[in-house]
C-alpha atoms as a PDB file:
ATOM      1  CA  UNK A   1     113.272 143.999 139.710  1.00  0.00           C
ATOM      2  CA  UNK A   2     114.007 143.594 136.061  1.00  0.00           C
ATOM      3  CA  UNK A   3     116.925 141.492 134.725  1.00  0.00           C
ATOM      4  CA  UNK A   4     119.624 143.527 133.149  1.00  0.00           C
ATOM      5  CA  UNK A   5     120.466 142.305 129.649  1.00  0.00           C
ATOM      6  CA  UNK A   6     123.807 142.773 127.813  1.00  0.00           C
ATOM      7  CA  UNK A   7     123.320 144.953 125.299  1.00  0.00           C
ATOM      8  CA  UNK A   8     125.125 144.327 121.537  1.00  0.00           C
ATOM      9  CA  UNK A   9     128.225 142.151 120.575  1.00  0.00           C
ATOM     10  CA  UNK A  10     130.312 143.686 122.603  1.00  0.00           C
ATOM     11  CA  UNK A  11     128.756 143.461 126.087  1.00  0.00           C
ATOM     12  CA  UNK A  12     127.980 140.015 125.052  1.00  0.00           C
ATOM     13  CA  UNK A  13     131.558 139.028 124.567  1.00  0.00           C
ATOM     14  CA  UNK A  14     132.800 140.716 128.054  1.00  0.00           C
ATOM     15  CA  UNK A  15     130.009 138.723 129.829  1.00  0.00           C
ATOM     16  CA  UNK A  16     130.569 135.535 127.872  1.00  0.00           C
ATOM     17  CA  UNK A  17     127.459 135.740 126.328  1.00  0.00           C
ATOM     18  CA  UNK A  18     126.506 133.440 123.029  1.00  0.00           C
ATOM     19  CA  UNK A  19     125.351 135.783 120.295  1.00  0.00           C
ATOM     20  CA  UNK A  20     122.819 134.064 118.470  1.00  0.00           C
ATOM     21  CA  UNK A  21     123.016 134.154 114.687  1.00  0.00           C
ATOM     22  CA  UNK A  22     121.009 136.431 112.894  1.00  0.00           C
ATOM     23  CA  UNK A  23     118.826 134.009 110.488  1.00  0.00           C
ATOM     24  CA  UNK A  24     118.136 130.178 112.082  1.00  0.00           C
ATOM     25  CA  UNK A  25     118.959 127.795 110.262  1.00  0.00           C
ATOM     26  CA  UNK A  26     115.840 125.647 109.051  1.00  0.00           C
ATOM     27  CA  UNK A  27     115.696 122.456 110.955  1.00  0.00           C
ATOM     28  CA  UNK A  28     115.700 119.629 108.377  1.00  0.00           C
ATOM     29  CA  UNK A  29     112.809 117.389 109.368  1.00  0.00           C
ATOM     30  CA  UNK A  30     115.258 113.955 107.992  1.00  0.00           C
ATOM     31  CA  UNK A  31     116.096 112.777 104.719  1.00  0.00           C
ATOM     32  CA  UNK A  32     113.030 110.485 103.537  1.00  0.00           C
ATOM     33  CA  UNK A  33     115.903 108.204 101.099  1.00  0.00           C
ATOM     34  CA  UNK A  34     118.039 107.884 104.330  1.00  0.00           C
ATOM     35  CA  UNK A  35     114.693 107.145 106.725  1.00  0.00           C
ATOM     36  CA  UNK A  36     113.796 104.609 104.006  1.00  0.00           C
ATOM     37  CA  UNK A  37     117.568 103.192 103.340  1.00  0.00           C
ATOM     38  CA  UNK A  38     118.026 102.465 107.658  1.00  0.00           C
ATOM     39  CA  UNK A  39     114.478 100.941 107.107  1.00  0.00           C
ATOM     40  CA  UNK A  40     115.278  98.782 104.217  1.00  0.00           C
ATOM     41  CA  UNK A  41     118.358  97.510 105.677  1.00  0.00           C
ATOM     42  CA  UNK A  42     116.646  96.922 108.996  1.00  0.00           C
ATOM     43  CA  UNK A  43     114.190  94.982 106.909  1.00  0.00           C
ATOM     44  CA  UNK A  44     116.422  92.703 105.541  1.00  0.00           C
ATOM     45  CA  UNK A  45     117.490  91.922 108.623  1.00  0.00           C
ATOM     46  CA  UNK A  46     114.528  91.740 110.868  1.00  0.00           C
ATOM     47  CA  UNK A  47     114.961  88.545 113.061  1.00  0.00           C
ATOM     48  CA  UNK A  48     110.780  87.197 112.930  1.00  0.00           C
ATOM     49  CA  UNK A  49     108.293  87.992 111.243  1.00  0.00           C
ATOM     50  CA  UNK A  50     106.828  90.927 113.682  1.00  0.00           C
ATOM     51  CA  UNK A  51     109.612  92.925 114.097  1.00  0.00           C
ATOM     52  CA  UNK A  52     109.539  92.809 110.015  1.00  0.00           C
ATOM     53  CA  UNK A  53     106.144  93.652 109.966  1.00  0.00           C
ATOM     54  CA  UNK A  54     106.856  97.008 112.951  1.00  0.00           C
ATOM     55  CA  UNK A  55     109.469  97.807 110.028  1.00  0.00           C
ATOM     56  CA  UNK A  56     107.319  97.383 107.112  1.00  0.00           C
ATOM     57  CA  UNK A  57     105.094  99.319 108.761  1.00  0.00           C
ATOM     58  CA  UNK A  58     107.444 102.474 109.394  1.00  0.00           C
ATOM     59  CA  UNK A  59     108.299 102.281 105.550  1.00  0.00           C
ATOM     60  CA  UNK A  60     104.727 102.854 104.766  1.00  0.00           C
ATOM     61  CA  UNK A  61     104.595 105.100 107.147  1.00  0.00           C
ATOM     62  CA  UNK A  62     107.211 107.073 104.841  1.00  0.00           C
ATOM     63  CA  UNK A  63     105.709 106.146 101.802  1.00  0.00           C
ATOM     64  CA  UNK A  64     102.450 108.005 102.876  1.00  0.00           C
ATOM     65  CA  UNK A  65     104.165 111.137 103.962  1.00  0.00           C
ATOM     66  CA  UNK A  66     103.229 113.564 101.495  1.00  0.00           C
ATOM     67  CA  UNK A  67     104.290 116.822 103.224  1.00  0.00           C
ATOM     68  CA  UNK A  68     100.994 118.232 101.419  1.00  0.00           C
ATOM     69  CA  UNK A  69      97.928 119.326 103.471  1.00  0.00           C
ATOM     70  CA  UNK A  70      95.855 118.887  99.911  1.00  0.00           C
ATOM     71  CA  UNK A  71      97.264 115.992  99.355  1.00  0.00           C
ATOM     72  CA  UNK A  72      96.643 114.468 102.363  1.00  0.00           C
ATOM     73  CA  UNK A  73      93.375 115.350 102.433  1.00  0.00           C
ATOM     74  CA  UNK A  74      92.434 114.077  98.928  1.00  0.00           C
ATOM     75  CA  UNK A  75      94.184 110.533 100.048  1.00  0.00           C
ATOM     76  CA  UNK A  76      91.620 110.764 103.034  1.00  0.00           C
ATOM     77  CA  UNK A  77      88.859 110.817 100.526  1.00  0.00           C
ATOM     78  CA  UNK A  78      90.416 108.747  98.119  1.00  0.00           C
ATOM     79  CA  UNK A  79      89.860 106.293 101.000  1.00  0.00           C
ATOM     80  CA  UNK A  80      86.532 106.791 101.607  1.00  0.00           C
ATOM     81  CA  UNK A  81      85.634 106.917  98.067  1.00  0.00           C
ATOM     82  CA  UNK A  82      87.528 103.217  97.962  1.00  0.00           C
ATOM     83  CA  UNK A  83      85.648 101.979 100.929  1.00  0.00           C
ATOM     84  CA  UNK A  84      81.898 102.946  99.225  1.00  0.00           C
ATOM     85  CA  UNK A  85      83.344 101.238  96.072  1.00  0.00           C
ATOM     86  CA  UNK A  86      83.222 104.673  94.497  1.00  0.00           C
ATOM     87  CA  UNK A  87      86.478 103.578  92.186  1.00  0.00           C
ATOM     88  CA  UNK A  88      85.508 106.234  89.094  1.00  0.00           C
ATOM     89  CA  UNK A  89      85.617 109.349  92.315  1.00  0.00           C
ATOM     90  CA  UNK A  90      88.379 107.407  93.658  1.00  0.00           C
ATOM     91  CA  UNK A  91      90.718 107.875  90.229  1.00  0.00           C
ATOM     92  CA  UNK A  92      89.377 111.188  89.648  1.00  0.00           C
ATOM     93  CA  UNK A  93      91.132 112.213  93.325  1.00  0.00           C
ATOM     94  CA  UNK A  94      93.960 110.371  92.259  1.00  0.00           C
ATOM     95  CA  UNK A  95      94.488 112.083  89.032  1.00  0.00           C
ATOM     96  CA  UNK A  96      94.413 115.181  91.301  1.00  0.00           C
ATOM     97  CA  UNK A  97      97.401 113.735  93.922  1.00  0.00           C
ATOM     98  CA  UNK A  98      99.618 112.547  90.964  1.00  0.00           C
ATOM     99  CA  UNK A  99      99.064 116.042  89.473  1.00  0.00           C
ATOM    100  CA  UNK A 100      99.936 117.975  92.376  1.00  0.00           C
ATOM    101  CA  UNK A 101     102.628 115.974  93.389  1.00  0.00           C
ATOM    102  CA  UNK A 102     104.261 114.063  90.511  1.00  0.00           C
ATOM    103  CA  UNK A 103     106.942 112.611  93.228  1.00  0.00           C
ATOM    104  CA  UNK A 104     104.412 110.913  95.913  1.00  0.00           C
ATOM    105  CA  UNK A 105     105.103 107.479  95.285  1.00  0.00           C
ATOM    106  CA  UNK A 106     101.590 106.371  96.994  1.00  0.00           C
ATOM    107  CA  UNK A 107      99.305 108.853  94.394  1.00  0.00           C
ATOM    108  CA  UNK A 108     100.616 106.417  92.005  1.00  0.00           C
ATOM    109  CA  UNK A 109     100.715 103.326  94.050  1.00  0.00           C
ATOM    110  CA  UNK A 110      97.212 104.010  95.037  1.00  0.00           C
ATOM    111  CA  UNK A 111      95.923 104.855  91.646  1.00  0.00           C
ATOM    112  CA  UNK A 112      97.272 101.497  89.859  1.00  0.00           C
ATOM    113  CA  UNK A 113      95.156  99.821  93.045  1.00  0.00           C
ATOM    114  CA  UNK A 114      92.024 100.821  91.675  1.00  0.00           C
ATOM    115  CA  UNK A 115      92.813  99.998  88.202  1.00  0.00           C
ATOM    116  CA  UNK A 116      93.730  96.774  88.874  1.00  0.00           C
ATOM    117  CA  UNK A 117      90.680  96.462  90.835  1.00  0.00           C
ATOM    118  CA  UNK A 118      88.637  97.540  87.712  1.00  0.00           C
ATOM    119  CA  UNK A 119      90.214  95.511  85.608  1.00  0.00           C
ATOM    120  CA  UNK A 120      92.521  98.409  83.975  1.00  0.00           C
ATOM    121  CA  UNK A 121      95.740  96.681  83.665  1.00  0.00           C
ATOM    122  CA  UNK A 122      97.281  98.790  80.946  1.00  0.00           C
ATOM    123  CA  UNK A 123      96.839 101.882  83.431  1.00  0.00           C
ATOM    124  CA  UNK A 124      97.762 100.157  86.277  1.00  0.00           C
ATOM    125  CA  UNK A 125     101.094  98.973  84.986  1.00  0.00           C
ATOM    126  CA  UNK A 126     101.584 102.581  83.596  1.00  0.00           C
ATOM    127  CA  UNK A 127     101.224 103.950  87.404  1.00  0.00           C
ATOM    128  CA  UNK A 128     103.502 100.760  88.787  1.00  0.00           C
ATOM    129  CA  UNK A 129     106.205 101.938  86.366  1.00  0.00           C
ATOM    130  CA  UNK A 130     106.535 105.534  87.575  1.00  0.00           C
ATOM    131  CA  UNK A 131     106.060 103.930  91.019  1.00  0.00           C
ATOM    132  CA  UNK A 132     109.105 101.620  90.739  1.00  0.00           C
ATOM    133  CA  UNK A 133     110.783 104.618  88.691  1.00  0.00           C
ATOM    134  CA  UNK A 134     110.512 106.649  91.752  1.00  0.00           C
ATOM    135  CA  UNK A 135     111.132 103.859  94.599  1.00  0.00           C
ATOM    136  CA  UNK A 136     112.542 100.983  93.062  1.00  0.00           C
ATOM    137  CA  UNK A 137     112.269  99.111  96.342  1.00  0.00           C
ATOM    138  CA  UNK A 138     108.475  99.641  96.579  1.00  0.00           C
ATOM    139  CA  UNK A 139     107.873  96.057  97.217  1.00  0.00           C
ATOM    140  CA  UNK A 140     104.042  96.778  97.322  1.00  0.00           C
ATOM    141  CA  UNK A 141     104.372  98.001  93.874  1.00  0.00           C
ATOM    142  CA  UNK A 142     106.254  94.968  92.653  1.00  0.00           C
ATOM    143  CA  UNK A 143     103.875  92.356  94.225  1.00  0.00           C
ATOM    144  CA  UNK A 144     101.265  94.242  92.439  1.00  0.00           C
ATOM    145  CA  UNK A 145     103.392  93.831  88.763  1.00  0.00           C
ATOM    146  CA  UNK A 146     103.545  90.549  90.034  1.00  0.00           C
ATOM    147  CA  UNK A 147      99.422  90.010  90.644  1.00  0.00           C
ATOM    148  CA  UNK A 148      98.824  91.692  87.004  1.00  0.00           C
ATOM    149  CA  UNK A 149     101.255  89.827  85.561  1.00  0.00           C
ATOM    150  CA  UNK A 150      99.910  86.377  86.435  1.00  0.00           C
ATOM    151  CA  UNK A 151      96.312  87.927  86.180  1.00  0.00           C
ATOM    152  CA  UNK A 152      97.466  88.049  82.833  1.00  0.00           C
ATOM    153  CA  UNK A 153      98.630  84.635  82.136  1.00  0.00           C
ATOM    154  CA  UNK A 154     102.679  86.003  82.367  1.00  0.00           C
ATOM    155  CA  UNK A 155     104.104  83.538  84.944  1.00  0.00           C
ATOM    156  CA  UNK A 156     107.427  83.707  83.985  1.00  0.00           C
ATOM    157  CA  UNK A 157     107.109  87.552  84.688  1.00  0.00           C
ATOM    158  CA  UNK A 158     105.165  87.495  87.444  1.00  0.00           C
ATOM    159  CA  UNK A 159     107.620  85.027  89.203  1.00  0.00           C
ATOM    160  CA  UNK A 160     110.424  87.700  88.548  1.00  0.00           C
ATOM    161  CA  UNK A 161     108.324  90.508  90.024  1.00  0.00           C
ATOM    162  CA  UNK A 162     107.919  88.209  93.035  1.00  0.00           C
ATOM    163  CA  UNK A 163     111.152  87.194  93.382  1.00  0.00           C
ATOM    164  CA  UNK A 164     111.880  90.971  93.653  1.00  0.00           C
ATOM    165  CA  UNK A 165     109.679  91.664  96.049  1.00  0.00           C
ATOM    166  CA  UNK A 166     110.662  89.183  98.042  1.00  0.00           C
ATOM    167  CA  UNK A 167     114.187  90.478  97.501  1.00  0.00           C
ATOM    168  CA  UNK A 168     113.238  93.907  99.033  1.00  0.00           C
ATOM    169  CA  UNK A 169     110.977  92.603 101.590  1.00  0.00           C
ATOM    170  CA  UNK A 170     112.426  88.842 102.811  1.00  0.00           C
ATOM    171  CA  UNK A 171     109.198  88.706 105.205  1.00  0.00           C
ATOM    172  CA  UNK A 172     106.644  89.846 102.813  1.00  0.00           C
ATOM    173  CA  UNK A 173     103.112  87.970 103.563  1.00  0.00           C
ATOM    174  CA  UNK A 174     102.528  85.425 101.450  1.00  0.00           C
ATOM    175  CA  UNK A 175     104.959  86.648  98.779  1.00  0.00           C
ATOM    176  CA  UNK A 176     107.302  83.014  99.230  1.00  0.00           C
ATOM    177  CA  UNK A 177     104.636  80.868  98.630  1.00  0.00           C
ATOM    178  CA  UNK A 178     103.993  82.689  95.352  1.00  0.00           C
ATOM    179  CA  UNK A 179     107.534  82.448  94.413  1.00  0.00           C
ATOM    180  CA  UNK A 180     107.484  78.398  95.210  1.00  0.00           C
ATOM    181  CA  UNK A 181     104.373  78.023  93.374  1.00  0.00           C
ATOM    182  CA  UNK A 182     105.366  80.057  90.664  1.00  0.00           C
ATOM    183  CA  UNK A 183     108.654  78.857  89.839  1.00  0.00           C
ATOM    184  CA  UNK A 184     107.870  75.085  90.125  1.00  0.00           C
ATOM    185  CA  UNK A 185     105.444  75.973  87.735  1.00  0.00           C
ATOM    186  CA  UNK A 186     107.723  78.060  85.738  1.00  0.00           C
ATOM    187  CA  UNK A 187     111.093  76.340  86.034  1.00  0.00           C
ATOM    188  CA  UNK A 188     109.688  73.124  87.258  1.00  0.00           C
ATOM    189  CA  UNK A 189     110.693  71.124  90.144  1.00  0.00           C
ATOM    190  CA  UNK A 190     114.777  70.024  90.670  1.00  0.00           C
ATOM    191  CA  UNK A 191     115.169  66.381  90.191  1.00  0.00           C
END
């Protein structure tokens, strides 16, 4: 036996029935700034050092979201291109992310990786500052200014990059060593 439907608005209404609407609304999937401003906060915050590093983790989680198929297939590559030291095939995908999407903060990230790593520092700093344009609180990005800076003999700028990564990210491997180092050697040591 075959269930008997209402049929129309009306025969919905006398048997209570909900009417759905005509177009769905599109589910939003979340708000990546919100995700990442709950995460930041919770990163200030974390209690020890693993639960920072479970939040860390989520943020680059985030970070590498690219909501491109293409894209995310060209970062697989990029990776594999990395881990056979193929850096020149490596920046040539890169190129390709940062070109299709101008807003994914980890095309950029990524791409001033290998230039540091060949040496490139004019390029790399180029990519860190539309990183840190786009996500100021990118503390990978600013421990990388920070690396290039003292790579380059900057201390004094280095230790502010630092100190801002540090800022963003409290629990941030290694990062307050660097800033104790750096700023006894910078701003010596109080008496």
């Amino acid at each position: 036996m075959a269930v008997a439907w209402p049929a129309g608005p009306a025969a919905a209404q006398d048997a209570d029935w909900v009417e759905p609407p005509a177009a769905l609304p599109k589910v939003p999937r979340g708000d990546p700034t919100r995700n990442l401003d709950t995460l930041f906060g919770a990163l200030k915050v974390a209690p020890d050092d693993t639960t920072a590093k479970a939040v860390e983790d989520r943020i680059w989680a985030v970070w590498l979201a690219s909501g491109s198929d293409t894209v995310n297939l060209l970062m697989v590559r990029t990776k594999a291109a990395i881990d056979k030291d193929d850096r020149r095939l490596a920046i040539r995908l890169l190129d390709a992310i940062v070109e299709i999407r101008p807003d994914y903060v980890e095309g950029w990230n990524r791409r001033a990786t290998v230039f540091f790593l060949e040496k490139d520092y004019a390029s790399a700093l180029a990519d860190l500052r539309q990183v840190v344009r786009r996500e100021p609180r990118h503390f990978g990005a600013l421990a990388g200014l920070g690396a290039i800076m003292q790579e380059l003999g900057d201390d004094k700028n280095a230790l502010a990059a630092f100190r801002q990564a540090l800022d963003v990210n409290p629990r941030l491997k290694g990062m307050a060593d660097k800033v104790k180092t750096l700023t006894d050697k910078v701003e010596g040591r109080p008496i």
